[in-house]
Structure formats: structure tokens, C-alpha cells
Protein backbone atom coordinates (compact mmCIF):
# COMPACT_ATOMS: atom_id res chain seq x y z
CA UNK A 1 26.56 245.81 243.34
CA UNK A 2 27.01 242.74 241.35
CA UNK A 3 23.90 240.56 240.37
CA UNK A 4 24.29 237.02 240.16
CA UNK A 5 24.21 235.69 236.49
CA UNK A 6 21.09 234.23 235.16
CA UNK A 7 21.82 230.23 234.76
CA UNK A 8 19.48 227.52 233.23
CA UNK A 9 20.04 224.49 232.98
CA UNK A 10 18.50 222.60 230.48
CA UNK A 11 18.75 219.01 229.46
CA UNK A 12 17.76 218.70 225.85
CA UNK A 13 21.18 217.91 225.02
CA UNK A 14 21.21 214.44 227.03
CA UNK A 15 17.87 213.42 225.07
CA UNK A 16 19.82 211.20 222.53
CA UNK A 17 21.74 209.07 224.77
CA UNK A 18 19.46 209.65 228.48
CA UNK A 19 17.50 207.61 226.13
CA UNK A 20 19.27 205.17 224.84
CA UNK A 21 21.24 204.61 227.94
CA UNK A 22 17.85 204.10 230.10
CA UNK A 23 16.65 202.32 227.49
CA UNK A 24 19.99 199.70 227.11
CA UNK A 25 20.38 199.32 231.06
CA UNK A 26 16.28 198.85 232.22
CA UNK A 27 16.49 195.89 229.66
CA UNK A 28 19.99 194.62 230.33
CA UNK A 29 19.11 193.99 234.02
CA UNK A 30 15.28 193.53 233.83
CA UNK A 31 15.56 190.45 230.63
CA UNK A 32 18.46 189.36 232.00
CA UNK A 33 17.18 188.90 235.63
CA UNK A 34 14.21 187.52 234.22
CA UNK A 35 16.17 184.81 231.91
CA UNK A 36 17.82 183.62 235.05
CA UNK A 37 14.86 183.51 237.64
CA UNK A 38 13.10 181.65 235.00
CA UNK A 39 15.74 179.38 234.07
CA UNK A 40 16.22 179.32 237.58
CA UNK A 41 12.78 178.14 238.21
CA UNK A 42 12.52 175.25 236.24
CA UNK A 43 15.15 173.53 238.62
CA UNK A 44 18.06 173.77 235.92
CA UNK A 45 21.63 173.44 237.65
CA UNK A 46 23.64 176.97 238.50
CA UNK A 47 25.98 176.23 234.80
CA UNK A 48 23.12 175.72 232.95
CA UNK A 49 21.50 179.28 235.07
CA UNK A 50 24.42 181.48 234.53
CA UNK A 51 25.54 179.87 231.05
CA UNK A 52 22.32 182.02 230.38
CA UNK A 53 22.78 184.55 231.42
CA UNK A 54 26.12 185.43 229.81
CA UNK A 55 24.38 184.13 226.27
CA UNK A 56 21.75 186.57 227.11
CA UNK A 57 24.06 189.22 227.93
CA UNK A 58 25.65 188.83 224.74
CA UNK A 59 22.67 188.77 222.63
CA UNK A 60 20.82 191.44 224.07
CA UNK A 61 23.73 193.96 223.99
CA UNK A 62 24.27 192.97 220.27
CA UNK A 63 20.46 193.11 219.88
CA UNK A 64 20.01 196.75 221.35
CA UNK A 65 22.76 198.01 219.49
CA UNK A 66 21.77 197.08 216.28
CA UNK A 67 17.99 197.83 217.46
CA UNK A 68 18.66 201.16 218.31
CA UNK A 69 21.06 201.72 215.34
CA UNK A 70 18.64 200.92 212.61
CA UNK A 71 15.67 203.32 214.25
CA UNK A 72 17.32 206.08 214.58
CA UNK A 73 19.42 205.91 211.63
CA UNK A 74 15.76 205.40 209.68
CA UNK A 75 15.14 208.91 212.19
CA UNK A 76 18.49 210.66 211.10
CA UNK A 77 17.56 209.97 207.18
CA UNK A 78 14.12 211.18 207.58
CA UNK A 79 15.61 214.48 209.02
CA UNK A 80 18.04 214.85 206.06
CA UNK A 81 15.55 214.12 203.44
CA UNK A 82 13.72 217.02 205.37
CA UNK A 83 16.67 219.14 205.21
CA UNK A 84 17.32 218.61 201.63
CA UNK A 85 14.19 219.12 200.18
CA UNK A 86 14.08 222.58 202.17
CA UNK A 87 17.27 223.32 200.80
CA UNK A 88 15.90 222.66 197.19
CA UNK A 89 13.09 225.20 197.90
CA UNK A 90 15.26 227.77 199.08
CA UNK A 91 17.31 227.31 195.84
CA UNK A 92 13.93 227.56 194.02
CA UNK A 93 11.78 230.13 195.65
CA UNK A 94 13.77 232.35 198.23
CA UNK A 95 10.91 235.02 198.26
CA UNK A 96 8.14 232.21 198.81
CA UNK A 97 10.28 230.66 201.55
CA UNK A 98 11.24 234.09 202.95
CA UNK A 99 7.49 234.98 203.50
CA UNK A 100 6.83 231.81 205.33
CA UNK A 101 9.28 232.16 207.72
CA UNK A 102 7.42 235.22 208.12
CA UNK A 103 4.13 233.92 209.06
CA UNK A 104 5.55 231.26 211.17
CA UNK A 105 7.14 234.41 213.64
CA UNK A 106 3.31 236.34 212.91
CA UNK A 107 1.51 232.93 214.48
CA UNK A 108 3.87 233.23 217.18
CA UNK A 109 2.71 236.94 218.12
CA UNK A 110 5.10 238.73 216.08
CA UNK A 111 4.10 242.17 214.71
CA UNK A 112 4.13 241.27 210.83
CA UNK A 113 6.84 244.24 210.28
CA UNK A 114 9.13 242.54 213.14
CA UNK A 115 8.74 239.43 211.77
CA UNK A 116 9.65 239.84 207.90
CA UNK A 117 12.84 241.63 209.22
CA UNK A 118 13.42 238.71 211.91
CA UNK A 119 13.06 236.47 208.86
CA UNK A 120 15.11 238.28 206.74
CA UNK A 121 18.21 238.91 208.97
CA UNK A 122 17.59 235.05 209.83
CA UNK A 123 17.82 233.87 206.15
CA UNK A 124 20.63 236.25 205.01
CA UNK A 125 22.73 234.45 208.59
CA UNK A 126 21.72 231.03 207.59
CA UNK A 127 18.63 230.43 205.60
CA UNK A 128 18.79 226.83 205.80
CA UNK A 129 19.01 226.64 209.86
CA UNK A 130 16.70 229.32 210.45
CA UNK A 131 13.88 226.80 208.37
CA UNK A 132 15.45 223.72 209.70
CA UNK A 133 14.90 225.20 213.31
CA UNK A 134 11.64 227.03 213.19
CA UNK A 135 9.79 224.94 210.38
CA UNK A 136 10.48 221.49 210.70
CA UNK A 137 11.53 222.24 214.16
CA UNK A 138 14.98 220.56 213.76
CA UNK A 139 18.37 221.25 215.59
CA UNK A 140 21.86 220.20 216.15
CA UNK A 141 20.87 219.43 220.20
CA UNK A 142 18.29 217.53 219.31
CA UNK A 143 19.58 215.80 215.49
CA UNK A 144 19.82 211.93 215.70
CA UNK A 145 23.05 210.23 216.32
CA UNK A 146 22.30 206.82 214.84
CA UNK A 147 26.10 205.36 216.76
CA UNK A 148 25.79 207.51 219.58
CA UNK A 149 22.68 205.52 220.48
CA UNK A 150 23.81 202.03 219.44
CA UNK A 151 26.91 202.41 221.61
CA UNK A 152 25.02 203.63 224.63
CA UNK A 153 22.66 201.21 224.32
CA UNK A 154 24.81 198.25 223.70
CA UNK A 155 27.44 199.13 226.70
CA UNK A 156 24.05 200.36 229.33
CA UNK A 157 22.68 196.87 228.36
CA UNK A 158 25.84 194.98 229.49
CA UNK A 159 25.86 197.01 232.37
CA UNK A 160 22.60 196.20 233.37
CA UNK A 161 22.92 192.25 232.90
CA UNK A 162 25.90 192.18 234.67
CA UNK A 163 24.47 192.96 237.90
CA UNK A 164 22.04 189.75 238.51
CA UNK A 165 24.72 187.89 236.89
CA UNK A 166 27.01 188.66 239.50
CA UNK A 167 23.97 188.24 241.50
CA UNK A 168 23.13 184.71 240.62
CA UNK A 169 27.47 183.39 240.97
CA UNK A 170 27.57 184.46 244.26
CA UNK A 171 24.64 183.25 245.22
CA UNK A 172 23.97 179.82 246.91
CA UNK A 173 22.17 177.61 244.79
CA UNK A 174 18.59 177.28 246.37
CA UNK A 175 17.69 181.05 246.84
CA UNK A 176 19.68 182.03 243.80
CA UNK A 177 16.05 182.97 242.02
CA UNK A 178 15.14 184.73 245.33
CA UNK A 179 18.83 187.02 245.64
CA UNK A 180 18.43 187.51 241.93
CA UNK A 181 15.12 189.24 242.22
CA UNK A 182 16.27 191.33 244.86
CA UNK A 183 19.33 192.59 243.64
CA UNK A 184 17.62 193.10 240.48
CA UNK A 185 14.64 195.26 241.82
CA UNK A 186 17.38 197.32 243.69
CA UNK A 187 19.21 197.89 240.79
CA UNK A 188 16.25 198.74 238.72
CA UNK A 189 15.22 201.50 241.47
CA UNK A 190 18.74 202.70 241.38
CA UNK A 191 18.14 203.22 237.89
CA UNK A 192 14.86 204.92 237.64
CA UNK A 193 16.30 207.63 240.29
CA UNK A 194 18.98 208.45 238.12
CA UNK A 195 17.39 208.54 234.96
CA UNK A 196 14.62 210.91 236.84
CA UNK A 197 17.04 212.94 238.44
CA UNK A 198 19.36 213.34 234.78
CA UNK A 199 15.75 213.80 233.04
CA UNK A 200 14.37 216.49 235.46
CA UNK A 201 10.94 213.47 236.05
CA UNK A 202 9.37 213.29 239.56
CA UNK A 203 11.95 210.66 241.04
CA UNK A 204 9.11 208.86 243.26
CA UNK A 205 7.00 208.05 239.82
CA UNK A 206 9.80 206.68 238.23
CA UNK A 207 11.14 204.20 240.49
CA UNK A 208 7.73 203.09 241.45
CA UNK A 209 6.93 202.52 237.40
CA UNK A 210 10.24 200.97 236.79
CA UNK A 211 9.78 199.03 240.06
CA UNK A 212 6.64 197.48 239.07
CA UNK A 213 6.96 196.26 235.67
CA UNK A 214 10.32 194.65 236.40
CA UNK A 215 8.75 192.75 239.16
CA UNK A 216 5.30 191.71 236.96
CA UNK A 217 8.00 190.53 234.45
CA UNK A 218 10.16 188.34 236.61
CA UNK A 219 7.19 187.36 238.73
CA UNK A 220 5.88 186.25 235.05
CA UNK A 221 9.18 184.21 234.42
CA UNK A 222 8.96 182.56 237.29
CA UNK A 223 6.16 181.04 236.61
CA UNK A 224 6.85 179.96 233.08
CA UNK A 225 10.11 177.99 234.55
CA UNK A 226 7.85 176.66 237.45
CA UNK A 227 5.39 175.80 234.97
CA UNK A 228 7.94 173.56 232.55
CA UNK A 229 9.70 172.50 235.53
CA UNK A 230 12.60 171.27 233.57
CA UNK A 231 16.25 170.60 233.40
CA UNK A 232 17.45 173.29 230.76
């Protein structure tokens, strides 16, 4: 009799760009949506409103990317630093280096006799990943991807703005704040399901979170435009 193969499925590999792409597409529609209810609201004509939101759509997509580029480059240089230094001590003490790799596996409930020839058989494989992995706790999955991130966040962002844009031109002028908001919170509900779903989160927590805040923030523009009241 045949038993089923054991499958997990784990998601460690989407961390880098779930991330980024949450990130890039919560903003996109949430500060764009806001930009527009609260040009919106200070009685500005439907040019003026959508005029922008396509500068805003521009400048936030440009502004995530390079955002999200400079962290986790700064992130991805840290790691290598890391990585090069251990690569210096394992150059310059191999028995020193050997021997903590051994008391990492002890601390982790391996019989010290196990562990040394874990550690060995480890380091003779690939001495550098083994301490990259199980030191510094480093790994290919998880290794920053400085473009990887700008590009998903630049492209989610636009995404996300486009949506109350579209919103807001086929909307009639005098509840084109109102359809905005609404399309917006849909959209932003939409979102937090999929990014709990792709993330393995409890989906009901996540779209009442993302829910929320993008309401307290448009709510908040709204009454900054009502509040200058003014032809923009």
C-alpha cells in the first residue's frame, strides 16, 4: 500500500516581495485615495482632483521604489559584511570556528559527540553556509533582494493608485469623494485577504486592520480639504 507523500508548504520564500508588494499596493491605493478625497474636499474641480492623483501616482511609485531600494540594499550590505567577516575567521581560525559550530548544535540538544561530527561534515560540505545559516542565521530564501523589492513595490504601488483613480473619472462630480472612499475601502479589504491568505495570517484580522486605518486616514483627509475649503 502506498502512503501519501509528506508535503509542507511553507512560505518563507515569498517574504521578500509578500512584503514589498503589500507594502507598495496598501499605500498606492490608501495615499492615493486619500490625496483625492482630500483634494476632493476642498471643492477643487474633477481636473484639478484627478490631475492629482496621476502626480501622486507617479511620485509615490517612484518614491517606494527608491524607498524600498535603499533599505534593503543598506539590509543586503549588512548581510555581506556579515558574511565576509565570517569568511575571514574561517580563513583564520578553522578549529576555533569548527568548535563553535559545535556548541551552537550542543544548545540546541545535540549530544556533544553528534554535534562536533554534524559540524564537521557541515564545514568540510560548505563551511561558510553552514555558519552563514546556523550563526548569523542567514539564507539564500530569506537573503535581501534590494531590486526585487524596489520593482514590486514600485509596480504594487501603481496598482494600488490606479484603482480610486479610475474610481474618481468615472465618477460624477458631487459624490466623487463618497465613490472614492468606497471603492477604495473595497479594494483595501481585497487586499488584506490576499496578503493573509499568501502570508498564512488570520484573514478576518487583517482586513479589519487594513480596513480601519485606511478609513481613519481618508476620514482624516477629508477633513483637512473641508477644513481649507479651497480651489486647488
Amino acid at each position: 500500500m502506498l502512503r501519501p507523500k509528506h508535503r509542507e508548504h511553507h512560505r518563507l520564500d515569498r517574504i521578500g516581495w509578500l512584503r514589498a508588494a503589500v507594502l507598495g499596493a496598501n499605500d498606492g491605493i490608501l495615499s492615493t485615495a486619500s490625496l483625492l478625497v482630500g483634494v476632493a474636499s476642498a471643492q477643487a474641480t474633477s481636473g484639478s482632483v484627478l490631475l492629482a492623483g496621476v502626480a501622486g501616482l507617479v511620485a509615490g511609485a517612484m518614491s517606494m521604489a527608491a524607498g524600498e531600494y535603499v533599505s534593503v540594499r543598506s539590509q543586503a550590505d549588512s548581510e555581506q559584511a556579515e558574511l565576509d567577516l565570517e569568511s575571514r575567521e574561517l580563513l583564520e581560525d578553522p578549529t576555533g570556528e569548527h568548535k563553535e559550530l559545535t556548541e551552537i548544535y550542543v544548545r540546541r540538544g545535540l549530544e556533544r559527540t553528534l554535534a562536533h561530527e554534524v559540524a564537521e561534515q557541515l564545514m568540510r560540505h560548505n563551511a561558510l553556509e553552514a555558519h552563514a545559516r546556523d550563526e548569523l542565521g542567514l539564507s539564500v530564501t530569506t537573503a535581501a533582494k534590494p531590486l526585487q523589492a524596489a520593482a514590486a513595490s514600485a509596480v504594487s504601488f501603481a496598482a494600488g493608485a490606479i484603482l480610486p483613480i479610475l474610481a474618481a473619472v468615472w465618477s460624477p462630480r458631487e459624490r466623487l469623494a463618497l465613490i472614492t472612499v468606497g471603492v477604495s475601502l473595497l479594494a483595501l479589504a481585497f487586499l488584506g485577504a490576499i496578503s493573509a491568505r499568501l502570508g498564512g495570517a488570520n484573514l478576518p484580522r487583517s482586513v479589519a486592520r487594513i480596513v480601519f486605518w485606511g478609513a481613519l486616514a481618508m476620514a482624516s483627509s477629508a477633513v483637512v480639504g473641508r477644513l481649507f475649503d479651497a480651489a486647488v
